[in-house]
N, C-alpha and C. Protein backbone atom coordinates (compact mmCIF):
# COMPACT_ATOMS: atom_id res chain seq x y z
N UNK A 1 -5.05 146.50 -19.78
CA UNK A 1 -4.08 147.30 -19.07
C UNK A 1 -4.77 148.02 -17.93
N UNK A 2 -4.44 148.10 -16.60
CA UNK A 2 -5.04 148.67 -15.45
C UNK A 2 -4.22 149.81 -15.24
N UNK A 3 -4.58 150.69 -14.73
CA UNK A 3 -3.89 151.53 -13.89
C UNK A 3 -3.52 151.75 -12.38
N UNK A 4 -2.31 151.44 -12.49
CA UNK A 4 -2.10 151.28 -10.58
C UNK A 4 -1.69 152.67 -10.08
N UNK A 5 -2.64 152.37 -9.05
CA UNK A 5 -2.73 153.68 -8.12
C UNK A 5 -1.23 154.11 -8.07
N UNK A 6 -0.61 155.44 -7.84
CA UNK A 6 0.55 155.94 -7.32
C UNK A 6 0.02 157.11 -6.08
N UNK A 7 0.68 156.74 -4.91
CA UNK A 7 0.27 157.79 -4.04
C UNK A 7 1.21 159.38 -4.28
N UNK A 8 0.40 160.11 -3.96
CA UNK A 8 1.13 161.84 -4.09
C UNK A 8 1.01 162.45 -2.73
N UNK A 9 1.78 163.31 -2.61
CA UNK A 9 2.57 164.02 -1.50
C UNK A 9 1.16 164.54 -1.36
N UNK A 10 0.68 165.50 0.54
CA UNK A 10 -0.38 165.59 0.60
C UNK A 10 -0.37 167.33 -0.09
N UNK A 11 0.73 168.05 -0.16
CA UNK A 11 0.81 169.26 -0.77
C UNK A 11 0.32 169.43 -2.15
N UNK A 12 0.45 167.94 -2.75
CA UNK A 12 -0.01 167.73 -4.45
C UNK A 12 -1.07 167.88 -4.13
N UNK A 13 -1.58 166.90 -3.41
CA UNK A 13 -2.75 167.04 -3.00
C UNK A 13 -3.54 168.23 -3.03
N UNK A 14 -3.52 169.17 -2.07
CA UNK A 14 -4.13 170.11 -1.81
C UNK A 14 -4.07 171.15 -3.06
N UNK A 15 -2.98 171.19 -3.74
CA UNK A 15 -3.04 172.24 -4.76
C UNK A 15 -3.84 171.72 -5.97
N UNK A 16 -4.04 170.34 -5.85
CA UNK A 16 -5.18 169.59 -7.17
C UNK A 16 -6.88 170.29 -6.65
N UNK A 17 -6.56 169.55 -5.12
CA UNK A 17 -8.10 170.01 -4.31
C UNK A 17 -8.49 171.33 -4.77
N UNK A 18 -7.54 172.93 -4.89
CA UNK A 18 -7.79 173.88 -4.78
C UNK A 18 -8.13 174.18 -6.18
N UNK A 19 -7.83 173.32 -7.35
CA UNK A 19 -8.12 173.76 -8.34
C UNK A 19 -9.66 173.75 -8.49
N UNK A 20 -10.34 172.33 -8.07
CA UNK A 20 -11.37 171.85 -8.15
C UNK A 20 -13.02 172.49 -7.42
N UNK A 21 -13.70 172.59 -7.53
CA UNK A 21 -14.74 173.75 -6.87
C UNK A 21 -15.59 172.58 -5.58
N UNK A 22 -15.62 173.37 -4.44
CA UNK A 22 -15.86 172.94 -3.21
C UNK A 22 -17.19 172.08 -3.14
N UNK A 23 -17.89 172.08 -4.44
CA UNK A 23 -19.12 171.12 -3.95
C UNK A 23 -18.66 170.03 -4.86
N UNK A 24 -17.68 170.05 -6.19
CA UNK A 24 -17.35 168.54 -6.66
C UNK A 24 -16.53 168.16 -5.48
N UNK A 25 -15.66 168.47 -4.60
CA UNK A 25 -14.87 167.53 -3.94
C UNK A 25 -16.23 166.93 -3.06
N UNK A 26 -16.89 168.27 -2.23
CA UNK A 26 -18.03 167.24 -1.66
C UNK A 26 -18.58 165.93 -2.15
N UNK A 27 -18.90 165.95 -3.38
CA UNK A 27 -19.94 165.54 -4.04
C UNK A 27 -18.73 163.79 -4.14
N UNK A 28 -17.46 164.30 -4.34
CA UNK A 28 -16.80 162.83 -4.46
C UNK A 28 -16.38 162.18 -3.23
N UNK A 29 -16.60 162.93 -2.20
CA UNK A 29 -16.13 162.41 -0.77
C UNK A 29 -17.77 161.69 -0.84
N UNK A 30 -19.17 162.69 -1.11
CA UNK A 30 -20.51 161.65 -0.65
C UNK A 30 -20.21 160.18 -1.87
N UNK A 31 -19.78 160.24 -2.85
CA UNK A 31 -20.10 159.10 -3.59
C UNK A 31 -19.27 158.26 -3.11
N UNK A 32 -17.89 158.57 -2.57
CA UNK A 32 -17.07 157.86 -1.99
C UNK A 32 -17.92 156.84 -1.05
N UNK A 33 -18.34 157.66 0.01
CA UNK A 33 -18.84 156.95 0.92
C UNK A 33 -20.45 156.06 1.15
N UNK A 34 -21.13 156.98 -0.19
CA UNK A 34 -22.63 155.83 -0.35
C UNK A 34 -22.53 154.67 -1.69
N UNK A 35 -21.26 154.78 -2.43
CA UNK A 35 -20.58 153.50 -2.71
C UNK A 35 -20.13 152.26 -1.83
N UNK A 36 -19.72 152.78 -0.82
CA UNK A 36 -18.96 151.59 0.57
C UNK A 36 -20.20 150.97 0.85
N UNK A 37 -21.16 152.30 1.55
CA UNK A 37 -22.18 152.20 1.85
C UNK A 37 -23.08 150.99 1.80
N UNK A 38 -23.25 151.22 0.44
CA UNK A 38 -24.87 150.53 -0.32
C UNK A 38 -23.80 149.17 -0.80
N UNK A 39 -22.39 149.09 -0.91
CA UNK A 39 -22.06 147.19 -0.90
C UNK A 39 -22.26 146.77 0.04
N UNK A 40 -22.61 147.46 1.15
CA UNK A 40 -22.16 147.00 2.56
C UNK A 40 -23.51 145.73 2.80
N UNK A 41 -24.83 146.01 2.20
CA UNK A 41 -25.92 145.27 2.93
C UNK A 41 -26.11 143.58 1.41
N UNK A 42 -26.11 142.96 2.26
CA UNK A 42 -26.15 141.66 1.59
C UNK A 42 -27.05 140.81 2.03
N UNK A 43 -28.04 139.97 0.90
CA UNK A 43 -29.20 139.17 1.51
C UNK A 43 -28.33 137.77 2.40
N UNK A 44 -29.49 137.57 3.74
CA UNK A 44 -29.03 136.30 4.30
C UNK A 44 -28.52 135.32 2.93
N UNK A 45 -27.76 134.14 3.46
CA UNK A 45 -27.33 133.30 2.64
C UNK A 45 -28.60 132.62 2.16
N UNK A 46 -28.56 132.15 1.22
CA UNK A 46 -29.96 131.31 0.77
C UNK A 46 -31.24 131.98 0.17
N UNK A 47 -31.48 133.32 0.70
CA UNK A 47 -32.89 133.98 0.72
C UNK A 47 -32.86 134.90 -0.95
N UNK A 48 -31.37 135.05 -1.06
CA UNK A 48 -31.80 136.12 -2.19
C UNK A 48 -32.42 137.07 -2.12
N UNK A 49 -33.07 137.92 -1.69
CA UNK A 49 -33.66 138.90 -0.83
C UNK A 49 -32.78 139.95 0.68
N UNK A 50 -33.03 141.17 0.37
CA UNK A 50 -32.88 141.89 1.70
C UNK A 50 -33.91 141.96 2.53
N UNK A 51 -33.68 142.15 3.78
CA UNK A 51 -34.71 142.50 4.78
C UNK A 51 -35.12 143.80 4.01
N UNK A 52 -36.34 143.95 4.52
CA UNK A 52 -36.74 145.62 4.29
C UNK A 52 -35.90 146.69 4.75
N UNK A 53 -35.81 146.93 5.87
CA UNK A 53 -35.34 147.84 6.34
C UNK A 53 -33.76 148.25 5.57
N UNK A 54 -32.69 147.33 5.26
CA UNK A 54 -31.73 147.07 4.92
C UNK A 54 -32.09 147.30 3.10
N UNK A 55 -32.75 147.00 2.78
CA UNK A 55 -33.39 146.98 1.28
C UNK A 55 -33.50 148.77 1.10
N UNK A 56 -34.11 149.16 2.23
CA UNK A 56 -34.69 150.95 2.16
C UNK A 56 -33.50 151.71 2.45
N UNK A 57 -32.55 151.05 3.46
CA UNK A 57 -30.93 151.67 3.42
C UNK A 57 -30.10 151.77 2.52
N UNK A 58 -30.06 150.50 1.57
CA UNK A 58 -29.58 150.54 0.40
C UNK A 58 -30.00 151.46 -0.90
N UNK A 59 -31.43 151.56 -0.97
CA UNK A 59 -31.38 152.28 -1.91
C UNK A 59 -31.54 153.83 -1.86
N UNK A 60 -31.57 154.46 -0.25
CA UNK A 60 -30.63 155.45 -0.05
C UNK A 60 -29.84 155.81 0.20
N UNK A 61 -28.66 155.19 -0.30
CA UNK A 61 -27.59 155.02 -0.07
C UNK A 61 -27.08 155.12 -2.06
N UNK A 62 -27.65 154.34 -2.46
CA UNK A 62 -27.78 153.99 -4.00
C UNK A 62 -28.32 155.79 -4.58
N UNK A 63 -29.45 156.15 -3.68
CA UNK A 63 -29.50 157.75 -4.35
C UNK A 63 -28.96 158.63 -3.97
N UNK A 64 -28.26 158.56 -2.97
CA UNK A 64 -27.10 159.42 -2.68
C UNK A 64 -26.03 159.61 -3.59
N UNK A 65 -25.50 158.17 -3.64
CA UNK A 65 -24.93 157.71 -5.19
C UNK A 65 -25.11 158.58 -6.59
N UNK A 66 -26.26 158.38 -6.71
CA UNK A 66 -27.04 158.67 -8.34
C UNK A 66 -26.61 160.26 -8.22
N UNK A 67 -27.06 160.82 -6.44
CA UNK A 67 -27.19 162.56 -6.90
C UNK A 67 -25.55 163.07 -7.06
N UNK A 68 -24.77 162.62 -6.26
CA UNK A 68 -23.23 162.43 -6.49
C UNK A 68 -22.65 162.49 -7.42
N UNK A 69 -22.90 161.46 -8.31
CA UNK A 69 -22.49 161.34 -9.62
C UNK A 69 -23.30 162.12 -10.24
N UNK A 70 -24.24 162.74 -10.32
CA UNK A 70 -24.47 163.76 -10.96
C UNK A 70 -23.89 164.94 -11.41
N UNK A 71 -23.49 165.61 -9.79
CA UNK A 71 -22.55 166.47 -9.86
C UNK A 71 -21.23 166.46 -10.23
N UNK A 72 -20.68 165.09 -9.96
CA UNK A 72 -19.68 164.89 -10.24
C UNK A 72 -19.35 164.46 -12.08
N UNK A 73 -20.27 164.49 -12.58
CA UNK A 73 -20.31 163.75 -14.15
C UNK A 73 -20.54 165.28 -15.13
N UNK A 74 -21.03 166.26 -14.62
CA UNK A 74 -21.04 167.37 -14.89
C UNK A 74 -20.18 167.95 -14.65
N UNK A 75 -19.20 167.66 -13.96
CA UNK A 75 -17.85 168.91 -13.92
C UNK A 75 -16.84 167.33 -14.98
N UNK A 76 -16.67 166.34 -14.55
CA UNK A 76 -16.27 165.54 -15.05
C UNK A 76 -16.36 164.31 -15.31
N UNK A 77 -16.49 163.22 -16.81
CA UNK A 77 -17.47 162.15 -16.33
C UNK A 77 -16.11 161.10 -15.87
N UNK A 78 -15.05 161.12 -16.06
CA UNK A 78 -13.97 160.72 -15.53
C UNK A 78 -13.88 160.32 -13.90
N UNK A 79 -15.20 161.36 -13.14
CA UNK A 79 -14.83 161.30 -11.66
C UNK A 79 -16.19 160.46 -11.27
N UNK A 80 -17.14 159.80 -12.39
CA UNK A 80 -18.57 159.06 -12.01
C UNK A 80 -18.12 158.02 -10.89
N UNK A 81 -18.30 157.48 -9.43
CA UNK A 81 -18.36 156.46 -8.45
C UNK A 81 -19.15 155.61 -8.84
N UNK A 82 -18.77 153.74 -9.11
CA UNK A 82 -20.25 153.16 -8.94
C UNK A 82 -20.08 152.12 -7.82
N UNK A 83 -21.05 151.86 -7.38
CA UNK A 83 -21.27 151.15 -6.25
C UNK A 83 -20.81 149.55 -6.17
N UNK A 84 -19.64 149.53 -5.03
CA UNK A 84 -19.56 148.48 -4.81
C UNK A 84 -18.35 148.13 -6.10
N UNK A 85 -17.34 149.06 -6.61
CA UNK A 85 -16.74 148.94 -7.82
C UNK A 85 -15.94 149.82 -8.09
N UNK A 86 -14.81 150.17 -8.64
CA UNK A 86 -14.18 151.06 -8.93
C UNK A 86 -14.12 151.62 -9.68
N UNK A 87 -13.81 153.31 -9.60
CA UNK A 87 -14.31 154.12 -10.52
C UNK A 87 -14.55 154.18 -12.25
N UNK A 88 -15.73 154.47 -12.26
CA UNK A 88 -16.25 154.11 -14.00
C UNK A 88 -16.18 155.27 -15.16
């Protein structure tokens, strides 16, 4: 059984936001975005391998991740981001 998204008014919104303390929303907007992030880099076809540089982006991108969900697994583990996947 999945759960399908339902969108909420942006007023719901904000009165959920206000319940919540200003560094977990941070903390789920950074995992939000070093989740996108770190799927984003993929080895050439064939090589199996990243370039370096792209390899060293990813996995700060991946600890941005880790410190994210940190914060975020401590107020709630319901709100953990994983990379490249939907929420775990």
């Amino acid at each position: 059984m999945s759960i399908i998204p339902v969108p909420i008014p942006d007023a719901v919104a904000v009165v959920i936001g206000a319940c919540i303390p200003k560094h977990v929303l941070r903390a789920e907007v950074d995992a939000e975005f070093a989740a996108v992030d770190a799927s984003r880099y993929h080895a050439p076809v064939g090589s199996g391998l990243l370039r370096h540089e792209d390899q060293q982006d990813r996995e700060q991108q991946l600890a941005e991740l880790a410190w994210a969900n940190k914060v975020l697994a401590a107020h709630n583990p319901g709100l953990i981001v994983k990379a490249g996947g939907p929420r775990g």
